[in-house]
PDB file of N, CA and C in Angstrom:
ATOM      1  N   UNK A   1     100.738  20.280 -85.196  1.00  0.00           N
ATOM      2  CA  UNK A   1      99.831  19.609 -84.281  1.00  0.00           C
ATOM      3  C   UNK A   1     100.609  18.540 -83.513  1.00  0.00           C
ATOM      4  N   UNK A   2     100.435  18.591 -82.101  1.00  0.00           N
ATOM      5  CA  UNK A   2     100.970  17.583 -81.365  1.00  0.00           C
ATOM      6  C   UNK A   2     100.308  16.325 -81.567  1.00  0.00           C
ATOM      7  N   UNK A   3     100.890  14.974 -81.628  1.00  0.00           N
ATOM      8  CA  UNK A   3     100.250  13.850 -81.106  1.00  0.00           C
ATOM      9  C   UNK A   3      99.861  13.257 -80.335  1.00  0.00           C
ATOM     10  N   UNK A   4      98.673  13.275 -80.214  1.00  0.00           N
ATOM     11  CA  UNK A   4      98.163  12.365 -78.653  1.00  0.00           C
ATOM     12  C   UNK A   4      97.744  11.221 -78.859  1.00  0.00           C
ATOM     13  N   UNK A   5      98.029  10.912 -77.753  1.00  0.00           N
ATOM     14  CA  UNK A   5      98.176   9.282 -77.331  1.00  0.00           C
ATOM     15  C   UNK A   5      97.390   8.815 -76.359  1.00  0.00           C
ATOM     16  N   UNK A   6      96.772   7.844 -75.807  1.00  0.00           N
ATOM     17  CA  UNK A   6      95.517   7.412 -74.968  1.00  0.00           C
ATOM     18  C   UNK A   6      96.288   6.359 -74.158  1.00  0.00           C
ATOM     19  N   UNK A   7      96.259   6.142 -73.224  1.00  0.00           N
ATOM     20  CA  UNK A   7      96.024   4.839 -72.377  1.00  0.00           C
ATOM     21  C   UNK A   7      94.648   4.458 -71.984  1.00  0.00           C
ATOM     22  N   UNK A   8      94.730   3.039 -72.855  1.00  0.00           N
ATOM     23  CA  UNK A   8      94.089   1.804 -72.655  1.00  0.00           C
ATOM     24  C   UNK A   8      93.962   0.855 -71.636  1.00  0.00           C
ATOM     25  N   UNK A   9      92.503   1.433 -70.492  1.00  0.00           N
ATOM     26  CA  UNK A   9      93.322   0.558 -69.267  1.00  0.00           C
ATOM     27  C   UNK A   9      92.655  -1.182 -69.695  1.00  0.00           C
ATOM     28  N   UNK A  10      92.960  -2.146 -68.907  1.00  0.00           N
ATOM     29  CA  UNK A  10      92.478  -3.443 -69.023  1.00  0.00           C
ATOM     30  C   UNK A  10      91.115  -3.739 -68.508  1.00  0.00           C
ATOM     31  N   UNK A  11      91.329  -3.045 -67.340  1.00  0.00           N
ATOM     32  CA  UNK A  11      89.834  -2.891 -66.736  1.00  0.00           C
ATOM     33  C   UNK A  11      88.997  -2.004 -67.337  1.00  0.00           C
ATOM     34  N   UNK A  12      87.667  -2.879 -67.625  1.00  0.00           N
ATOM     35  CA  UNK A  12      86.617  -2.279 -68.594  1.00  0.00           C
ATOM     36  C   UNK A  12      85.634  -1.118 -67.340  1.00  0.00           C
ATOM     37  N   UNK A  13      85.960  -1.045 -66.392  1.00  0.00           N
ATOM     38  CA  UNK A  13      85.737  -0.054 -65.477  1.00  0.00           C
ATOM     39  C   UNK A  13      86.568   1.217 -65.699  1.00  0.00           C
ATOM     40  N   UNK A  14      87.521   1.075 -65.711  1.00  0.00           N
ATOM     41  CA  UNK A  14      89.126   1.770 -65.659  1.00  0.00           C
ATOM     42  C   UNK A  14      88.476   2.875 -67.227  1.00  0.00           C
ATOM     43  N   UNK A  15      88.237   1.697 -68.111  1.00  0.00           N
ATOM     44  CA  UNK A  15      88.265   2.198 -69.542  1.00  0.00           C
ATOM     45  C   UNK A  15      86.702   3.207 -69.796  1.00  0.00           C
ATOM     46  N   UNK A  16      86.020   2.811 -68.821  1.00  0.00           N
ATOM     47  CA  UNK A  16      84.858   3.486 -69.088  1.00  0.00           C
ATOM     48  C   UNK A  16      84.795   4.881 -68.645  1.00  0.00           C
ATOM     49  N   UNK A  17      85.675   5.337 -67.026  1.00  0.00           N
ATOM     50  CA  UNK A  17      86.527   6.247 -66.590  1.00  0.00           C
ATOM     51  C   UNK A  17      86.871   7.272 -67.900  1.00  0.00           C
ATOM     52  N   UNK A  18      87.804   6.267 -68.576  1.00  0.00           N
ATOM     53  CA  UNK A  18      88.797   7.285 -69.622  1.00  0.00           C
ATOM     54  C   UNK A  18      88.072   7.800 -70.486  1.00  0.00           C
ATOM     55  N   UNK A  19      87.220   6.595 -70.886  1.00  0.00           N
ATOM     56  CA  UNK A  19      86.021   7.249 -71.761  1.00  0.00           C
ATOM     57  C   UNK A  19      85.742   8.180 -71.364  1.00  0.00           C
ATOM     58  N   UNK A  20      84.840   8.406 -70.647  1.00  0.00           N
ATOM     59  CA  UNK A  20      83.853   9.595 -69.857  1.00  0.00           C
ATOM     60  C   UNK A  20      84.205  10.798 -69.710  1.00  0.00           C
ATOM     61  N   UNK A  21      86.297  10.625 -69.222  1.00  0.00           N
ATOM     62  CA  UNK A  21      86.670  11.885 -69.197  1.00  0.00           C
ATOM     63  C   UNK A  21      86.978  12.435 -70.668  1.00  0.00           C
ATOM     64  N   UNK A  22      87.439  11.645 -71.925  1.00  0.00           N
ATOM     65  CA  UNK A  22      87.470  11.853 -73.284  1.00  0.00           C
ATOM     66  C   UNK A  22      86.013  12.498 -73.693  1.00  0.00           C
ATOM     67  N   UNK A  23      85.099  12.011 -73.681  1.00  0.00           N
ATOM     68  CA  UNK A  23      83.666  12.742 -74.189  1.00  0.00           C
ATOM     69  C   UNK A  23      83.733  13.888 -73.280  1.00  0.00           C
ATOM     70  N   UNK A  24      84.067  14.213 -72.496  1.00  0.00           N
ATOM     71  CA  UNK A  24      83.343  15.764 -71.418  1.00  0.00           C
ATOM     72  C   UNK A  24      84.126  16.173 -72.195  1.00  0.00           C
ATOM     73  N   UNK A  25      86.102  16.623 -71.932  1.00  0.00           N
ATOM     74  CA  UNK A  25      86.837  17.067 -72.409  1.00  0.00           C
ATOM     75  C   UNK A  25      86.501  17.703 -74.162  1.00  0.00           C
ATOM     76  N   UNK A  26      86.116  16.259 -75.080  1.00  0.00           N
ATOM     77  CA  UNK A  26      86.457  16.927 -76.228  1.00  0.00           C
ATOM     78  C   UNK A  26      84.990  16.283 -76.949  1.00  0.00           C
ATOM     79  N   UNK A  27      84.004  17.373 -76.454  1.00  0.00           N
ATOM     80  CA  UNK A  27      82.746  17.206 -77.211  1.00  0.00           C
ATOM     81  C   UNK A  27      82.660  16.368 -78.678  1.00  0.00           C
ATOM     82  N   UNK A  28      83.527  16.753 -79.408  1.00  0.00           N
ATOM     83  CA  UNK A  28      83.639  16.187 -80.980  1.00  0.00           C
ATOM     84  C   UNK A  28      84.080  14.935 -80.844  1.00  0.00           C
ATOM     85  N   UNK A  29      84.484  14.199 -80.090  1.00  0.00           N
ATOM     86  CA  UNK A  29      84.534  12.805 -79.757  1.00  0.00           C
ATOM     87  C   UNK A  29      83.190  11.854 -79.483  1.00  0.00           C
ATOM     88  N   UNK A  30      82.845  12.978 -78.789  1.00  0.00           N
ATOM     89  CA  UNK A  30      81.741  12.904 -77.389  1.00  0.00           C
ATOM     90  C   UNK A  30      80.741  12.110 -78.780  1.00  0.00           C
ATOM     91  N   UNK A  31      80.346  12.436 -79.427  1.00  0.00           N
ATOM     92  CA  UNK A  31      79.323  12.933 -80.704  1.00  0.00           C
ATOM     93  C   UNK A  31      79.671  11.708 -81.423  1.00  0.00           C
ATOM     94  N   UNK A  32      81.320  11.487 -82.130  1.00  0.00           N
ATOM     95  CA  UNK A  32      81.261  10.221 -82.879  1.00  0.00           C
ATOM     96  C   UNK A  32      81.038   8.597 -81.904  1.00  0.00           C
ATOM     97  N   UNK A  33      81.288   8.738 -80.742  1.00  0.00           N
ATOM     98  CA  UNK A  33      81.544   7.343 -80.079  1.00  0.00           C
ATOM     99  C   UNK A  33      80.095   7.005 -79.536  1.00  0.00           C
ATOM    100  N   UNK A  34      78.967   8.227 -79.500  1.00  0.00           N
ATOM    101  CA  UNK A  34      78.010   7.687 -79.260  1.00  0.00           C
ATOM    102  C   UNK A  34      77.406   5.843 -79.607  1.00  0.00           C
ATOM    103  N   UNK A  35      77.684   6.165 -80.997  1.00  0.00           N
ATOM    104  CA  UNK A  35      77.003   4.930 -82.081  1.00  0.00           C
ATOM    105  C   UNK A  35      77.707   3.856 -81.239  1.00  0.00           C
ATOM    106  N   UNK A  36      78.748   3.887 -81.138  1.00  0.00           N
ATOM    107  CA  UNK A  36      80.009   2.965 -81.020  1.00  0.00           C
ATOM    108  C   UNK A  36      79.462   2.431 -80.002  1.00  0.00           C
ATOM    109  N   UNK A  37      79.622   3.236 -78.732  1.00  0.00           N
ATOM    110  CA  UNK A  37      79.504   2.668 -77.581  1.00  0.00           C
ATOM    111  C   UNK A  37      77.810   1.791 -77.263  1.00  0.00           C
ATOM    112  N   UNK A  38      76.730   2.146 -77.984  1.00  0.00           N
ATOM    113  CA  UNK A  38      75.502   1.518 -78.240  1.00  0.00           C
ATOM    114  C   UNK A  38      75.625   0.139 -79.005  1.00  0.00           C
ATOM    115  N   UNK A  39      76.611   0.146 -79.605  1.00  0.00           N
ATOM    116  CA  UNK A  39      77.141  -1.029 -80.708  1.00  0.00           C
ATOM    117  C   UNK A  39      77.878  -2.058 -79.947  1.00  0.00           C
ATOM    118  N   UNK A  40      79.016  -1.213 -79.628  1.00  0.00           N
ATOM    119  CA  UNK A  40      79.845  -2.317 -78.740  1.00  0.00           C
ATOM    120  C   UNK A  40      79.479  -2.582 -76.974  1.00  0.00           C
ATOM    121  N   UNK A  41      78.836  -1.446 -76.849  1.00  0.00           N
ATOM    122  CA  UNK A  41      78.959  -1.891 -75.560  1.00  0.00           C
ATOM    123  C   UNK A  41      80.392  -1.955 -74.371  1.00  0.00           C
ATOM    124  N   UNK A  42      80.976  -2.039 -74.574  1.00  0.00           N
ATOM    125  CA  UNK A  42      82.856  -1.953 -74.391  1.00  0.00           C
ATOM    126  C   UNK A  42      83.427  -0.157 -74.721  1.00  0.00           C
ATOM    127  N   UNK A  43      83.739  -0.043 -73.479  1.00  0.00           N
ATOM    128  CA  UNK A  43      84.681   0.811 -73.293  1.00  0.00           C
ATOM    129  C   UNK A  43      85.821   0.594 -74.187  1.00  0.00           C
ATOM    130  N   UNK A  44      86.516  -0.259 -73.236  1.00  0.00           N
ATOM    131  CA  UNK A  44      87.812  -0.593 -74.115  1.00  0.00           C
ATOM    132  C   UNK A  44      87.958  -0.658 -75.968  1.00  0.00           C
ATOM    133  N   UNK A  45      86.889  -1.467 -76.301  1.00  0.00           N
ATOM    134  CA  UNK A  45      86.962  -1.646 -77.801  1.00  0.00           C
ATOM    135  C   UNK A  45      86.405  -0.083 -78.542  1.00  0.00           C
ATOM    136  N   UNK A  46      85.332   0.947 -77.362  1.00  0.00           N
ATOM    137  CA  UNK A  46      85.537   2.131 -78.285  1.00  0.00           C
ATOM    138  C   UNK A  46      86.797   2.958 -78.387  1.00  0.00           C
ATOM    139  N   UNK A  47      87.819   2.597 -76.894  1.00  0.00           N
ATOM    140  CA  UNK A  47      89.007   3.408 -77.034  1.00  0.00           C
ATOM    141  C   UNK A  47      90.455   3.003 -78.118  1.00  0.00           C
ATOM    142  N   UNK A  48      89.868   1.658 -78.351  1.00  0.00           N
ATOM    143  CA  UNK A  48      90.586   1.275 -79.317  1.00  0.00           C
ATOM    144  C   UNK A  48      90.311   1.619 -80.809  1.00  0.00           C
ATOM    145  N   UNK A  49      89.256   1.837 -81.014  1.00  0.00           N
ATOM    146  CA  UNK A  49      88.560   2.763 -82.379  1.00  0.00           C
ATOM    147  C   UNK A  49      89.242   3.795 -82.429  1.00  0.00           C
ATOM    148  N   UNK A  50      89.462   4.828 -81.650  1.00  0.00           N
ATOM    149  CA  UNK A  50      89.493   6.024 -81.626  1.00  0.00           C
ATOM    150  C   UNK A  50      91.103   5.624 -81.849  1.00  0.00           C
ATOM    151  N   UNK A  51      92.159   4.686 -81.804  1.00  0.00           N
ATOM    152  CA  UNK A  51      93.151   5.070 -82.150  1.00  0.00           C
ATOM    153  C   UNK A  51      93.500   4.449 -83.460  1.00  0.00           C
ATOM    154  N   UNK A  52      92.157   3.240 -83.318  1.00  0.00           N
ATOM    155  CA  UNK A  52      92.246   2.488 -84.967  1.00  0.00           C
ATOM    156  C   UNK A  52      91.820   3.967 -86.074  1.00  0.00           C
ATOM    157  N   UNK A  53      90.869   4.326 -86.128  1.00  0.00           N
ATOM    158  CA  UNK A  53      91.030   5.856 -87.201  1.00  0.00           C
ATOM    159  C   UNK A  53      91.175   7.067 -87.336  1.00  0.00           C
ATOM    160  N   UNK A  54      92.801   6.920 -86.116  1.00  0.00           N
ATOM    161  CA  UNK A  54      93.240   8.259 -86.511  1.00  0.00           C
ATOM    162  C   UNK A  54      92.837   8.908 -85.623  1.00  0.00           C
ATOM    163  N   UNK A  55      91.858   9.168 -84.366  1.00  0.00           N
ATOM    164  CA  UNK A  55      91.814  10.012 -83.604  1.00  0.00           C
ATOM    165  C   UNK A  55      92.992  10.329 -82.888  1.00  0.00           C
ATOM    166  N   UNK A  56      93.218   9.041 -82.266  1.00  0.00           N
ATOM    167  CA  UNK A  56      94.993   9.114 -81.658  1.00  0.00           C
ATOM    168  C   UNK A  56      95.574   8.454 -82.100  1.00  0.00           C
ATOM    169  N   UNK A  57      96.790   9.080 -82.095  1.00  0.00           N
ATOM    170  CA  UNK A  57      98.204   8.424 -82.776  1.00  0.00           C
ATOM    171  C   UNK A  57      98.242   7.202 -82.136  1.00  0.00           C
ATOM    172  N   UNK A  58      97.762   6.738 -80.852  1.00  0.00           N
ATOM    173  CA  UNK A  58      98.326   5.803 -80.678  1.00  0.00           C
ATOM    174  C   UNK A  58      98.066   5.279 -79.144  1.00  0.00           C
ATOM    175  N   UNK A  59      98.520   4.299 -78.655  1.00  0.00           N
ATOM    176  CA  UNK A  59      98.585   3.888 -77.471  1.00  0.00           C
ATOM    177  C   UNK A  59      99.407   3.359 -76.460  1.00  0.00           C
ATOM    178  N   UNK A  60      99.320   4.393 -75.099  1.00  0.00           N
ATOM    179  CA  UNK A  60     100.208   4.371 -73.836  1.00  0.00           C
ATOM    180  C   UNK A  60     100.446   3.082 -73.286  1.00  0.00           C
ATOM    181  N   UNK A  61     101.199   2.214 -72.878  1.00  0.00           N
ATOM    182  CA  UNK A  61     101.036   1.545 -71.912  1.00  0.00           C
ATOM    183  C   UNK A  61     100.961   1.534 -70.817  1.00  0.00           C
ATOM    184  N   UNK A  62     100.332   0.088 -69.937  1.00  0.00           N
ATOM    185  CA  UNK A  62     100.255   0.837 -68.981  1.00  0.00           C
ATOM    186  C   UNK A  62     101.285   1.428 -67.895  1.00  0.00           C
ATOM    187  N   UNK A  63     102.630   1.154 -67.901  1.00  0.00           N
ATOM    188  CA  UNK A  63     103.991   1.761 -67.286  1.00  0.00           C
ATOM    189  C   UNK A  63     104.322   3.096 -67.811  1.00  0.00           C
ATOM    190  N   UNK A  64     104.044   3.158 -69.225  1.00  0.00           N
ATOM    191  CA  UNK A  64     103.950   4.592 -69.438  1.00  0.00           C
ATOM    192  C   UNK A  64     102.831   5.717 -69.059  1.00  0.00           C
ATOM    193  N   UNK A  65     102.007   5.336 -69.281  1.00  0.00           N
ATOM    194  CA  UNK A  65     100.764   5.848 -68.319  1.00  0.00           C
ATOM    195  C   UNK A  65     101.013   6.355 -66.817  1.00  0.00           C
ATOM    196  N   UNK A  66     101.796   5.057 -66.052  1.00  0.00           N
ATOM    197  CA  UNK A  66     102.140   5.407 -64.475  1.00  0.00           C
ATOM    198  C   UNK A  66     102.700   6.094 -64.264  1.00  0.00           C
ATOM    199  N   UNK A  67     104.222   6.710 -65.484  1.00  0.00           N
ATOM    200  CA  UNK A  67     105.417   7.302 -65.332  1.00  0.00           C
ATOM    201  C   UNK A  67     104.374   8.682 -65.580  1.00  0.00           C
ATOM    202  N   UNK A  68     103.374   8.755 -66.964  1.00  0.00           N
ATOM    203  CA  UNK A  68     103.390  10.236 -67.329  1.00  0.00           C
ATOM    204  C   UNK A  68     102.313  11.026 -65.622  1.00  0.00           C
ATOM    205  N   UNK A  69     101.702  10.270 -65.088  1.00  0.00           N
ATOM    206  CA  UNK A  69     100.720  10.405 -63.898  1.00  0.00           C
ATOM    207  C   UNK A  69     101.575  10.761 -62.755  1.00  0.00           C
ATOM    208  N   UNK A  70     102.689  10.036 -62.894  1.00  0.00           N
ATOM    209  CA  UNK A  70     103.348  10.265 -61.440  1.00  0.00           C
ATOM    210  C   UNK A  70     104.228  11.584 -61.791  1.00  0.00           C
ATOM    211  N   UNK A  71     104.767  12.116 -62.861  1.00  0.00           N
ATOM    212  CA  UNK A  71     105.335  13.433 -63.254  1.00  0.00           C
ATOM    213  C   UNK A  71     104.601  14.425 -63.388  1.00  0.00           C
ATOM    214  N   UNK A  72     102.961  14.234 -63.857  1.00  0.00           N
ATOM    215  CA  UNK A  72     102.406  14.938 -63.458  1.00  0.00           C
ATOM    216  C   UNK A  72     101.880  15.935 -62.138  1.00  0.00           C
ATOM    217  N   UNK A  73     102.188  14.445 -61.406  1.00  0.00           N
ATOM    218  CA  UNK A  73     101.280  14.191 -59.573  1.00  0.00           C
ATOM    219  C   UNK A  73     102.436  15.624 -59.312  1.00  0.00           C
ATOM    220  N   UNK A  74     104.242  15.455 -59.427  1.00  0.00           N
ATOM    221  CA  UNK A  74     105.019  15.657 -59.205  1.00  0.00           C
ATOM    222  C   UNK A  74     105.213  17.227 -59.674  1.00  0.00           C
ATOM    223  N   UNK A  75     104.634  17.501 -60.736  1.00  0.00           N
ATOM    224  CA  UNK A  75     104.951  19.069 -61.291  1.00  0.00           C
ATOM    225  C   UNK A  75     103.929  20.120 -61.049  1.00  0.00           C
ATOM    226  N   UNK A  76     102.602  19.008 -60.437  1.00  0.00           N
ATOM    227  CA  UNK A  76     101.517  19.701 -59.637  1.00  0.00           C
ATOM    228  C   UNK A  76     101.959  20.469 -58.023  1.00  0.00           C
ATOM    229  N   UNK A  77     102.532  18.759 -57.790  1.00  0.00           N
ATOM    230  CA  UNK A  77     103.253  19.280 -56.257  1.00  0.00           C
ATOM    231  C   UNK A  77     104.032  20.641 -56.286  1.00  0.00           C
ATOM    232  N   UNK A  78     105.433  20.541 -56.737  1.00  0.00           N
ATOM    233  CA  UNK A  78     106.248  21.751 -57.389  1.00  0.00           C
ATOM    234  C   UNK A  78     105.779  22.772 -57.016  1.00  0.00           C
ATOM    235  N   UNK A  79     104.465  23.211 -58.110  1.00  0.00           N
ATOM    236  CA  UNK A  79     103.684  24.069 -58.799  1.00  0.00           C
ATOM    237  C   UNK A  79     103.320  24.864 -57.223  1.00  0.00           C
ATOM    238  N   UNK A  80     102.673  23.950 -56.392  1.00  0.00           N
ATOM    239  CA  UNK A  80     101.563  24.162 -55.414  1.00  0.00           C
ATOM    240  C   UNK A  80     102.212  24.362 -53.895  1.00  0.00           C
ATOM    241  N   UNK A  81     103.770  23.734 -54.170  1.00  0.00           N
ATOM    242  CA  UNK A  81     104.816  24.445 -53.050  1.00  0.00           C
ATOM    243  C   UNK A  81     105.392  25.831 -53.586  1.00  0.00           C
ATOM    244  N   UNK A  82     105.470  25.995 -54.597  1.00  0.00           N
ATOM    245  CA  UNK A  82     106.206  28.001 -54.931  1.00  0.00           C
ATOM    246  C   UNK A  82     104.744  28.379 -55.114  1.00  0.00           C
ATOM    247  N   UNK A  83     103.697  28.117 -54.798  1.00  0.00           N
ATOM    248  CA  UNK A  83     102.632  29.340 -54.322  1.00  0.00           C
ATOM    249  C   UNK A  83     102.464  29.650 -53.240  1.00  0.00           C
ATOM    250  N   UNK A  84     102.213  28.144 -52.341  1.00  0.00           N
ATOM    251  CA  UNK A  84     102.803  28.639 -51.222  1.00  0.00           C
ATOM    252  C   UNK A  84     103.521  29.744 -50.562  1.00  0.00           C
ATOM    253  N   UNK A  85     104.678  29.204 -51.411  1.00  0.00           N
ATOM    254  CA  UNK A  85     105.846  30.027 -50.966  1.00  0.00           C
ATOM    255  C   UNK A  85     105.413  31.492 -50.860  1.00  0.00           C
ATOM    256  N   UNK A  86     105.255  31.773 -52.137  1.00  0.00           N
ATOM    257  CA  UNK A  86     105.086  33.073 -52.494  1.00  0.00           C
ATOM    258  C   UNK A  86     104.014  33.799 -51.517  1.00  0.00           C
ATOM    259  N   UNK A  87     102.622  33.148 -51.330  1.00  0.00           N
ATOM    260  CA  UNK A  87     101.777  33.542 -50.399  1.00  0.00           C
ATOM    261  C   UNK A  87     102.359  33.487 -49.354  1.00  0.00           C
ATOM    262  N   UNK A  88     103.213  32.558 -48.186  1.00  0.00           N
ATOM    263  CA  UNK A  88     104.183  32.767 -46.964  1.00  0.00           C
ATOM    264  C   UNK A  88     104.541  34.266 -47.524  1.00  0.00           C
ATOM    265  N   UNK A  89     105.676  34.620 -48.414  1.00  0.00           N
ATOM    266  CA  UNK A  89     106.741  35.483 -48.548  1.00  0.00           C
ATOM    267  C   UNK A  89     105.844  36.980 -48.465  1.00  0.00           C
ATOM    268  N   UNK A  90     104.587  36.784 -49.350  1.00  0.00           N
ATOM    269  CA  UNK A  90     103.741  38.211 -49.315  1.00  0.00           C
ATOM    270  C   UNK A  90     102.878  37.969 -47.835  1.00  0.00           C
ATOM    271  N   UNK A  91     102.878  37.402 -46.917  1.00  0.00           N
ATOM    272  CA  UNK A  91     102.119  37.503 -45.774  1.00  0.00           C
ATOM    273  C   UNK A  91     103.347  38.011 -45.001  1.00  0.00           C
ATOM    274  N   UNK A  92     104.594  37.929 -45.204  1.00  0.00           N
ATOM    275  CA  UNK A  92     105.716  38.625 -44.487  1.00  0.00           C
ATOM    276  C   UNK A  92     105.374  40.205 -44.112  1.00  0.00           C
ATOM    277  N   UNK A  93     105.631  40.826 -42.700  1.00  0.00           N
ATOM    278  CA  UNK A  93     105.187  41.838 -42.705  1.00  0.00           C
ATOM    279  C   UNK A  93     106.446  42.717 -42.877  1.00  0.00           C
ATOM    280  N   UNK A  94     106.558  44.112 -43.898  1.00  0.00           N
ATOM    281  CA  UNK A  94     107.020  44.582 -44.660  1.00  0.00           C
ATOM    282  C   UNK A  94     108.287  45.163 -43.592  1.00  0.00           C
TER     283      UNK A  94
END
């Protein structure tokens, strides 16, 4: 099993974001943080639960966060210029 890791943003806007996309993504989350988030109220302090027991290994900062987003942004790009391509190369007439 791989380890995953969360970034924790500062902004309790930011964090409510991450939340939101964590519950759609992985229903079985979705289910325990209910209580939590009725309790605390705070984004942030439920995303910090989830790495206080073990859901995630752990937590991104936020420079690491920017680096893994912008390599992402970057292997999307890549990805979305050789289809291109390929669609140019098959619109070539034979």
């Amino acid at each position: 099993m791989i380890p995953e890791f969360i970034h924790i943003p500062s902004d309790e806007g930011e964090a409510a974001a991450v939340l939101s996309y964590i519950v759609e993504a992985r229903p079985e989350i979705g289910a325990r943080t209910q209580l939590k988030q009725f309790a605390s109220g705070s984004a942030r302090a439920i995303l910090k639960s989830l790495v206080n027991d073990g859901t995630f290994a752990g937590r991104l900062s936020d420079y690491d966060a920017r680096c893994f987003h912008e390599e992402i942004s970057r292997y999307e790009a890549e990805g979305q210029e050789r289809v291109d391509a390929e669609v140019d190369r098959r619109a070539q007439p034979v």
